[in-house]
C-alpha atoms as a PDB file:
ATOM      1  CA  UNK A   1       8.317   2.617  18.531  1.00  0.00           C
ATOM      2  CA  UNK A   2       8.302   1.153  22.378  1.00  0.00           C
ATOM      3  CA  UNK A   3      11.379  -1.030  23.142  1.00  0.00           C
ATOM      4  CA  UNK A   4      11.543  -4.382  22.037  1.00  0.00           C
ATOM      5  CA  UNK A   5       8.819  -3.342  19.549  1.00  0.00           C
ATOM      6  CA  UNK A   6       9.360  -4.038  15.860  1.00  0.00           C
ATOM      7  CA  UNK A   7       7.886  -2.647  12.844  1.00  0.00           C
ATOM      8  CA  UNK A   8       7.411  -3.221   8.722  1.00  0.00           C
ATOM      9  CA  UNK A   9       5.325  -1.759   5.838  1.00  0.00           C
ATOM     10  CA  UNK A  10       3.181  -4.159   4.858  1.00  0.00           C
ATOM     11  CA  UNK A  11       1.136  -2.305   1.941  1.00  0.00           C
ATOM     12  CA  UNK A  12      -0.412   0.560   0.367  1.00  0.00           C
ATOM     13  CA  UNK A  13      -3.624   0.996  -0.820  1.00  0.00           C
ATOM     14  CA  UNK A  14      -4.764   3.803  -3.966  1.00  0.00           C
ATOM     15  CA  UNK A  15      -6.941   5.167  -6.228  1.00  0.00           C
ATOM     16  CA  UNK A  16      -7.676   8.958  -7.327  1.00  0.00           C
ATOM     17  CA  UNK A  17     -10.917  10.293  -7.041  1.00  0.00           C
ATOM     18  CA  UNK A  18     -11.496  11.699 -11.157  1.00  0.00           C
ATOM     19  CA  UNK A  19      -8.942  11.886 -13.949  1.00  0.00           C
ATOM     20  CA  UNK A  20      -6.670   9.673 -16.009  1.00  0.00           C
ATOM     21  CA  UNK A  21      -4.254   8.228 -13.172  1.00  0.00           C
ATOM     22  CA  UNK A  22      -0.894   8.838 -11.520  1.00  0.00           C
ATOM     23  CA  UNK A  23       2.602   7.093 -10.936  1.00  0.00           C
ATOM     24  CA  UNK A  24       3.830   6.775  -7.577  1.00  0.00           C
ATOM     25  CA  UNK A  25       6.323   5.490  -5.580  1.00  0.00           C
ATOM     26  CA  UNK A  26       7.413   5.059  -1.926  1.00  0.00           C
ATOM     27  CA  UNK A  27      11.191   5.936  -0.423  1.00  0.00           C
ATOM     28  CA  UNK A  28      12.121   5.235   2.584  1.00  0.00           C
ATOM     29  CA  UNK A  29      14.902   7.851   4.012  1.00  0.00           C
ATOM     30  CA  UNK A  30      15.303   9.221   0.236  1.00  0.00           C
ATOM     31  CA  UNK A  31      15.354   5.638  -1.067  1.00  0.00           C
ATOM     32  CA  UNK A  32      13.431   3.755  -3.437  1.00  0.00           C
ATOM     33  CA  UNK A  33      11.246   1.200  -1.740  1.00  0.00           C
ATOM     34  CA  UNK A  34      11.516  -2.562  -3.959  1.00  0.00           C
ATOM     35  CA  UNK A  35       8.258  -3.362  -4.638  1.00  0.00           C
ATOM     36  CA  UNK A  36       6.975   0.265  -4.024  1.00  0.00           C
ATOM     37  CA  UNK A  37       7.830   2.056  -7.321  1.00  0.00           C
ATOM     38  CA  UNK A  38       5.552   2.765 -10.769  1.00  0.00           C
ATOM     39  CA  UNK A  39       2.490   2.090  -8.670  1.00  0.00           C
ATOM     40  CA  UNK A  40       0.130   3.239 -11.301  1.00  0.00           C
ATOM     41  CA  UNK A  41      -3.153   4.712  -9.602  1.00  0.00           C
ATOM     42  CA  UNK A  42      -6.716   4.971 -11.092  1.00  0.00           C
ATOM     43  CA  UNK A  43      -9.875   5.455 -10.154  1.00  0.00           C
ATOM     44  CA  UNK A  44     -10.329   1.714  -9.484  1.00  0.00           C
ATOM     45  CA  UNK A  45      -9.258   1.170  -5.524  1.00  0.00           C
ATOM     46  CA  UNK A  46      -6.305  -0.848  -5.828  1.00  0.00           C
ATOM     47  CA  UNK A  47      -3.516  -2.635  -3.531  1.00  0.00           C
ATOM     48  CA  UNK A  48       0.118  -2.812  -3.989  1.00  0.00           C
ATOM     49  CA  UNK A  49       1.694  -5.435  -1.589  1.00  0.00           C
ATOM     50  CA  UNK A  50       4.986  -6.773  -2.269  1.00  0.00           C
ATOM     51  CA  UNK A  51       7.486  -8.558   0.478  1.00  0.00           C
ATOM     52  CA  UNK A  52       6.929  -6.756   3.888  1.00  0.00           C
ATOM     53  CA  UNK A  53       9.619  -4.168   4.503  1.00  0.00           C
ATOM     54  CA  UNK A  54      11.249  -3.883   7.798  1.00  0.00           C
ATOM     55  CA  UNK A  55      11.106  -0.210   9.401  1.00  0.00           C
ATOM     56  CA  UNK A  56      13.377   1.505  12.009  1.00  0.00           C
ATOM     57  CA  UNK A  57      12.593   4.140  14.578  1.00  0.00           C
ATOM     58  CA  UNK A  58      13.010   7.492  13.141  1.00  0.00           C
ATOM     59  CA  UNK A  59      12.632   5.818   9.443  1.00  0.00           C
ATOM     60  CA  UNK A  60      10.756   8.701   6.811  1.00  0.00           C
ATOM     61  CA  UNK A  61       8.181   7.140   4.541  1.00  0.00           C
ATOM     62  CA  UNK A  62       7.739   9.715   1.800  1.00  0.00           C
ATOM     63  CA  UNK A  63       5.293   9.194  -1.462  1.00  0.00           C
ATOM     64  CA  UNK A  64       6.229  11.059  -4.651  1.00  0.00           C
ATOM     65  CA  UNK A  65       4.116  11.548  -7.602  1.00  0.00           C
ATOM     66  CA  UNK A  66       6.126  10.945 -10.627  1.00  0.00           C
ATOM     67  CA  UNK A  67       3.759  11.489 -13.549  1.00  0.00           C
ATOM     68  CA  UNK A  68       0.211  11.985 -13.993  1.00  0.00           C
ATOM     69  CA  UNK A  69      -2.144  11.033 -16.948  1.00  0.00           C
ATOM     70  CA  UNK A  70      -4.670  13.756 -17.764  1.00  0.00           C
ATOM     71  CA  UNK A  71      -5.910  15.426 -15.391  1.00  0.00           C
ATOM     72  CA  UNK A  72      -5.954  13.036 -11.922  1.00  0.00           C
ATOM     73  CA  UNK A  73      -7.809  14.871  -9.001  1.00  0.00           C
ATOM     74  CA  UNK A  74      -8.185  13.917  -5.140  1.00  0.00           C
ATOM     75  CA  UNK A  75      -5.584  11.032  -4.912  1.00  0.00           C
ATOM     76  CA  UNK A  76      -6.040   8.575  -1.565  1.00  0.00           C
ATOM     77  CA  UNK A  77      -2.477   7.139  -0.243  1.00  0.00           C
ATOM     78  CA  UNK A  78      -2.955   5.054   2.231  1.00  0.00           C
ATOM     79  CA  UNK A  79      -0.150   2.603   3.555  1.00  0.00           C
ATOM     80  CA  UNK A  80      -0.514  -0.145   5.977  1.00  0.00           C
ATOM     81  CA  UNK A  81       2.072  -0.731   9.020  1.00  0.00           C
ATOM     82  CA  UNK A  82       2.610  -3.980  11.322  1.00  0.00           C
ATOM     83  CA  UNK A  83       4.149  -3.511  14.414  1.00  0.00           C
ATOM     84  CA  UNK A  84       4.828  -6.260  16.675  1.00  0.00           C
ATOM     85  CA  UNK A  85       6.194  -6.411  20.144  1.00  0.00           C
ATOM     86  CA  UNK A  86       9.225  -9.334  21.619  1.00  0.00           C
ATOM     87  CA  UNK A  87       7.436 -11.586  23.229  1.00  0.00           C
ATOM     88  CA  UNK A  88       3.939 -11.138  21.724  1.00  0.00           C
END
């Protein structure tokens, strides 16, 4: 991140391409993210967004798959991040 720039994951958006589903979470330097955990994806393009969660510099965002259902094939992860800059 630039100086004086400030940053938070905002959300996370799912869904598997064929199957049963998947649960996921998100950690955040080996931590459980709140509001992140038992996300249950599916086929059906979903959105998980809790409270926004302030991010560092340096900070590791890592998904982990923590069951499946069946057989789920070509999962999509994709979070969302808002940065903002002092001043703005």
């Amino acid at each position: 991140m630039a100086v004086g720039q400030t940053a938070k994951l905002v959300e996370a958006r799912h869904k598997i391409g064929a199957g049963t589903s998947a649960t996921v979470k998100l950690q955040k330097n080996g931590v459980d993210i709140t509001g992140f955990t038992a996300i249950s994806v599916t086929t059906t393009a979903a959105l998980t967004n809790p409270a926004d969660v302030a991010l560092a510099a340096g900070d590791y965002i890592q998904p982990i798959v923590t069951a499946v259902f069946g057989t789920p094939k070509n999962m999509s992860f994709t979070v969302a991040l808002e940065y903002v800059q002092a001043g703005a």
